[in-house]
N, C-alpha and C. Protein backbone atom coordinates (compact mmCIF):
# COMPACT_ATOMS: atom_id res chain seq x y z
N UNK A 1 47.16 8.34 -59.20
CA UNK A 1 46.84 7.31 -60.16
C UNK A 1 45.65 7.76 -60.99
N UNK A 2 45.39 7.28 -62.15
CA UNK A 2 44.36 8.02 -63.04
C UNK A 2 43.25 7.34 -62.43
N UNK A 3 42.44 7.83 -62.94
CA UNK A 3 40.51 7.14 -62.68
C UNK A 3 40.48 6.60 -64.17
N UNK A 4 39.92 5.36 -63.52
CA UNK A 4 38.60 4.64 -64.77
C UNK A 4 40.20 4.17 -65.47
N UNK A 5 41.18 3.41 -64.98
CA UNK A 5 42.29 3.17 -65.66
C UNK A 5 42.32 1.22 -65.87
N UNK A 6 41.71 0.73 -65.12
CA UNK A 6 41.12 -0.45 -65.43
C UNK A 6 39.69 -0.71 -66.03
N UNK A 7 39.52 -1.94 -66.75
CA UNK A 7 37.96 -2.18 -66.94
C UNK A 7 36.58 -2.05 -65.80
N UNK A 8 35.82 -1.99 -66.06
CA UNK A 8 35.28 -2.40 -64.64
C UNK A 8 34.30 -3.85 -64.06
N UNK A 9 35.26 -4.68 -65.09
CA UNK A 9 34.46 -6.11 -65.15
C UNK A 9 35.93 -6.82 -64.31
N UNK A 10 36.97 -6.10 -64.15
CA UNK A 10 38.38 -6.69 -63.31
C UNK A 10 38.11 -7.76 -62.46
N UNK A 11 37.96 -8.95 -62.29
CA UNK A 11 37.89 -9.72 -60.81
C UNK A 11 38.70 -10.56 -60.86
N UNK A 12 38.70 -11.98 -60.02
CA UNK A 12 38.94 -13.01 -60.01
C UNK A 12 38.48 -14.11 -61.15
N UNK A 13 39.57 -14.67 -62.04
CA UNK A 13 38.82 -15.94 -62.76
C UNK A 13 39.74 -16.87 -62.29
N UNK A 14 39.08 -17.99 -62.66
CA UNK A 14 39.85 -19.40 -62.27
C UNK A 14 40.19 -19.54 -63.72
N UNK A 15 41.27 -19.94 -64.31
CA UNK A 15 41.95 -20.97 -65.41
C UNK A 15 42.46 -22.30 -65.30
N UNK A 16 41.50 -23.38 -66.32
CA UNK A 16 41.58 -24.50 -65.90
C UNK A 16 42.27 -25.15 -67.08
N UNK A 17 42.96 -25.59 -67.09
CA UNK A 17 44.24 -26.94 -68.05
C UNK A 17 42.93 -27.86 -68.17
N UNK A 18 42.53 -28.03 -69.05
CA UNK A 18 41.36 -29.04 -69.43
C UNK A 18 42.42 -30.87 -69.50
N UNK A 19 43.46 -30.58 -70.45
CA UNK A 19 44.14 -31.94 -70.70
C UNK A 19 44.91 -32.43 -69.17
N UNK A 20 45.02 -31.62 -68.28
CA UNK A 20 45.57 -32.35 -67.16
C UNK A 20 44.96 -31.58 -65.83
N UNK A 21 43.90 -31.08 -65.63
CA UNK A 21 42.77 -30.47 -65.15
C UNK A 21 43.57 -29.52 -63.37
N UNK A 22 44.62 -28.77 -64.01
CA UNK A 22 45.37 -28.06 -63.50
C UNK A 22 44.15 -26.88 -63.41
N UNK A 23 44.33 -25.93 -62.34
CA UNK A 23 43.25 -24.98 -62.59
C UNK A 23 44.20 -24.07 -61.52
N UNK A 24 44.05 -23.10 -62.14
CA UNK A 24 44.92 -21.39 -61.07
C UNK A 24 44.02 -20.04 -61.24
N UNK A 25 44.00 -19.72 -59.88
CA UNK A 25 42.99 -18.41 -59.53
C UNK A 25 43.79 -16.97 -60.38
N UNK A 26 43.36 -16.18 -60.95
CA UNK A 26 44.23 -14.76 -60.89
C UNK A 26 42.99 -13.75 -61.22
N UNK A 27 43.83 -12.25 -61.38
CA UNK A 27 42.75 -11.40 -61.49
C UNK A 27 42.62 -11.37 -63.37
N UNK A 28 41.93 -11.23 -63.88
CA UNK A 28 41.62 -10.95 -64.97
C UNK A 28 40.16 -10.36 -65.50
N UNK A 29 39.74 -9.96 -66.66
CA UNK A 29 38.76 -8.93 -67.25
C UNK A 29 38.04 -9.94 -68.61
N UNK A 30 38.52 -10.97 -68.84
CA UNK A 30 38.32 -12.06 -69.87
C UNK A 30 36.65 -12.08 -69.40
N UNK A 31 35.66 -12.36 -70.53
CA UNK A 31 34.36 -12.63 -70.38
C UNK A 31 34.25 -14.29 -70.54
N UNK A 32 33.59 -14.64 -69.81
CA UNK A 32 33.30 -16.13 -69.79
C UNK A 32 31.73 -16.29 -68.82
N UNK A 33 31.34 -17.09 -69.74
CA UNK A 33 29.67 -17.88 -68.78
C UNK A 33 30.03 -19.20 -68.11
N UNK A 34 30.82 -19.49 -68.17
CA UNK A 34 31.22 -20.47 -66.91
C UNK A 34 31.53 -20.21 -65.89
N UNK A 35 30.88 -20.71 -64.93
CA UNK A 35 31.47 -20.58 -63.44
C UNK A 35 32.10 -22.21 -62.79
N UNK A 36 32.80 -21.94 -61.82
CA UNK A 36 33.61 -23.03 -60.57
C UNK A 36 33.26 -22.87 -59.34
N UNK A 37 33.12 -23.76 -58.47
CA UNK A 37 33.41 -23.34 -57.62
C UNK A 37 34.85 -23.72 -57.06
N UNK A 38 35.55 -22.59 -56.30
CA UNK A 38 37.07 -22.90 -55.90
C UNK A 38 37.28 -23.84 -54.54
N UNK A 39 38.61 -23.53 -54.27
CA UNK A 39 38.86 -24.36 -53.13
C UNK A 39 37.98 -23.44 -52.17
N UNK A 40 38.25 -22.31 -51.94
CA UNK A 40 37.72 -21.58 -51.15
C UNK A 40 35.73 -21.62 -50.54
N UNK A 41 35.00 -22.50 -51.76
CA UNK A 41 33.94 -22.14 -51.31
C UNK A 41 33.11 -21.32 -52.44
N UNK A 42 34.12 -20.10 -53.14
CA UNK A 42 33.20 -19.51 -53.43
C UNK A 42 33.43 -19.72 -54.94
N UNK A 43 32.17 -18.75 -56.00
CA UNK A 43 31.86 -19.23 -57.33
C UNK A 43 32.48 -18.00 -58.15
N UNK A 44 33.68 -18.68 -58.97
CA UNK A 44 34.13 -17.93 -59.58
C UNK A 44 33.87 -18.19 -61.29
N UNK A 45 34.58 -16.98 -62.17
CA UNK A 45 34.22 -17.17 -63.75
C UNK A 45 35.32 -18.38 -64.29
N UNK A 46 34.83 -19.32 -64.80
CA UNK A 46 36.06 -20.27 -65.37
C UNK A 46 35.97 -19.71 -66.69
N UNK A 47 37.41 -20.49 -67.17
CA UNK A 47 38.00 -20.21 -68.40
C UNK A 47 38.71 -21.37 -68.37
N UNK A 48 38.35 -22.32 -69.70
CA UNK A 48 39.22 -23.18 -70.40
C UNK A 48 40.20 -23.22 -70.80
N UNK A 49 40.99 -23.99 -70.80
CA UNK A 49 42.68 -23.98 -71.59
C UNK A 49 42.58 -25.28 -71.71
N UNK A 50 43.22 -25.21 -72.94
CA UNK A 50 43.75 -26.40 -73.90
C UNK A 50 45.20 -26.73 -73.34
N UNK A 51 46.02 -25.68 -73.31
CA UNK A 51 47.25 -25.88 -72.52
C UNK A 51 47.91 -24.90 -71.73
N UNK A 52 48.63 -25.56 -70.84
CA UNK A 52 48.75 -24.03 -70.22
C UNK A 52 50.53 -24.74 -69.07
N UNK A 53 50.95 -23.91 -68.60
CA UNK A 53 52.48 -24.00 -68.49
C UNK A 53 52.65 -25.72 -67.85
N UNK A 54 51.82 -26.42 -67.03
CA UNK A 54 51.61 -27.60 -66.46
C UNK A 54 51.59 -28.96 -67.63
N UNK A 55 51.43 -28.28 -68.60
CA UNK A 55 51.24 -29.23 -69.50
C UNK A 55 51.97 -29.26 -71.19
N UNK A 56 52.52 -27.84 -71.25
CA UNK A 56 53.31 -27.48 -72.55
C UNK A 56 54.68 -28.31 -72.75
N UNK A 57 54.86 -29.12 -73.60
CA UNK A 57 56.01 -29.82 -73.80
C UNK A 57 57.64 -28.66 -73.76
N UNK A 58 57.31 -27.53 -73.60
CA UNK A 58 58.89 -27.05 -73.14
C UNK A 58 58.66 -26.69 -71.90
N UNK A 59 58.05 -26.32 -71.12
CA UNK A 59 57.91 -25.96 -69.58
C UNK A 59 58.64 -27.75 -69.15
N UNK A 60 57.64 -29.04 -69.47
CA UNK A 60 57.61 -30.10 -68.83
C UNK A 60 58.67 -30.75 -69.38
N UNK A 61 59.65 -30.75 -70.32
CA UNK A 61 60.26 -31.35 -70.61
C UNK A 61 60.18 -32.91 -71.25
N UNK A 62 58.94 -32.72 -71.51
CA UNK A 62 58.33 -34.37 -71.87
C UNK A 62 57.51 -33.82 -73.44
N UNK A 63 57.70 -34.60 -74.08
CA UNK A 63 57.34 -34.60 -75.67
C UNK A 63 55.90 -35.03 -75.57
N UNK A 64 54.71 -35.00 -76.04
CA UNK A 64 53.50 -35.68 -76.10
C UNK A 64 53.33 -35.64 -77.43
N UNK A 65 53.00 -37.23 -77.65
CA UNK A 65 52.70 -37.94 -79.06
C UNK A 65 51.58 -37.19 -79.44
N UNK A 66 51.46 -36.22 -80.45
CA UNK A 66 50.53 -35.84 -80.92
C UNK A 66 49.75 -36.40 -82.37
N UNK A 67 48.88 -36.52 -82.42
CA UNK A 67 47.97 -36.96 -83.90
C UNK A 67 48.34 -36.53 -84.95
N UNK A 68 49.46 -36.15 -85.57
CA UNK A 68 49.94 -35.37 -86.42
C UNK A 68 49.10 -35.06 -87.84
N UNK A 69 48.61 -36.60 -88.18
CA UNK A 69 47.66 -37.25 -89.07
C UNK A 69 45.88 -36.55 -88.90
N UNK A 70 45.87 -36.55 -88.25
CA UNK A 70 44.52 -35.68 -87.58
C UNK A 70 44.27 -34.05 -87.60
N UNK A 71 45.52 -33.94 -87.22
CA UNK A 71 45.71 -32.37 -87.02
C UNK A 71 45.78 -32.10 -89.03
N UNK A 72 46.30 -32.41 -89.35
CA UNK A 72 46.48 -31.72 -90.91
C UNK A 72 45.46 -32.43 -91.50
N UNK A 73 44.74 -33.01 -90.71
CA UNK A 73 43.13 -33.55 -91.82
C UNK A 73 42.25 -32.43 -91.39
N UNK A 74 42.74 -32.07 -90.04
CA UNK A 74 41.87 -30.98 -89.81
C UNK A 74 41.89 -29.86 -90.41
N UNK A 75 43.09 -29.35 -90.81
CA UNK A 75 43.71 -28.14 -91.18
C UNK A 75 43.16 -27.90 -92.53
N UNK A 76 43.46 -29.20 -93.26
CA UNK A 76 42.50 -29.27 -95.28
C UNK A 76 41.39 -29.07 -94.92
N UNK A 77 40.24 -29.85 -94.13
CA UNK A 77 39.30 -29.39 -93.72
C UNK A 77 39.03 -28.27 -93.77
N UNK A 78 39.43 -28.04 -92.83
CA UNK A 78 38.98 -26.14 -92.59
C UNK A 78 39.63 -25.35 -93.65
N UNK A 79 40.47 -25.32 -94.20
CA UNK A 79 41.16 -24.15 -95.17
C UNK A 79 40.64 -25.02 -96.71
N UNK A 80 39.88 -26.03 -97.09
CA UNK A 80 39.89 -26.47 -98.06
C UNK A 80 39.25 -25.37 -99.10
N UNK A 81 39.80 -25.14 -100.39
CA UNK A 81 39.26 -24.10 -101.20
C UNK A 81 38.33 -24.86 -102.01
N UNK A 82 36.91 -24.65 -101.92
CA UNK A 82 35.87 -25.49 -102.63
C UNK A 82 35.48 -24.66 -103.69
């Protein structure tokens, strides 16, 4: 196997579903200043999610009423050419 073929920041992060506060351990290299502590006890790097397979309207099969009205006030907002 080669050397030096991963990062060397590789560990454990927790990923947490913020909208339905789902949270799953894996290995990943993602930088984050948040920490958790897990089931286990110990303090791992969190990482936020907005959505994630627990909560995506095609995984769940359930539609969620979204702000549609909001979202494209947001969108002029931000892209507005002044």
């Amino acid at each position: 196997m080669k050397k030096d073929l991963h990062p060397s920041n590789y560990r454990l992060v927790v990923f947490k579903d913020m909208s339905n506060d789902y949270a799953f351990i894996t290995k990943s290299c993602i930088d984050t200043k948040e920490t958790i502590q897990w089931e286990d006890g110990q303090e791992y790097p969190l990482v936020k999610l907005e959505i994630s397979h627990t909560s995506h309207p095609f995984y769940t099969g359930k539609m969620k009423l979204v702000d549609t009205a909001g979202r494209i006030d947001k969108f002029r907002n931000r892209y507005n050419k002044k």
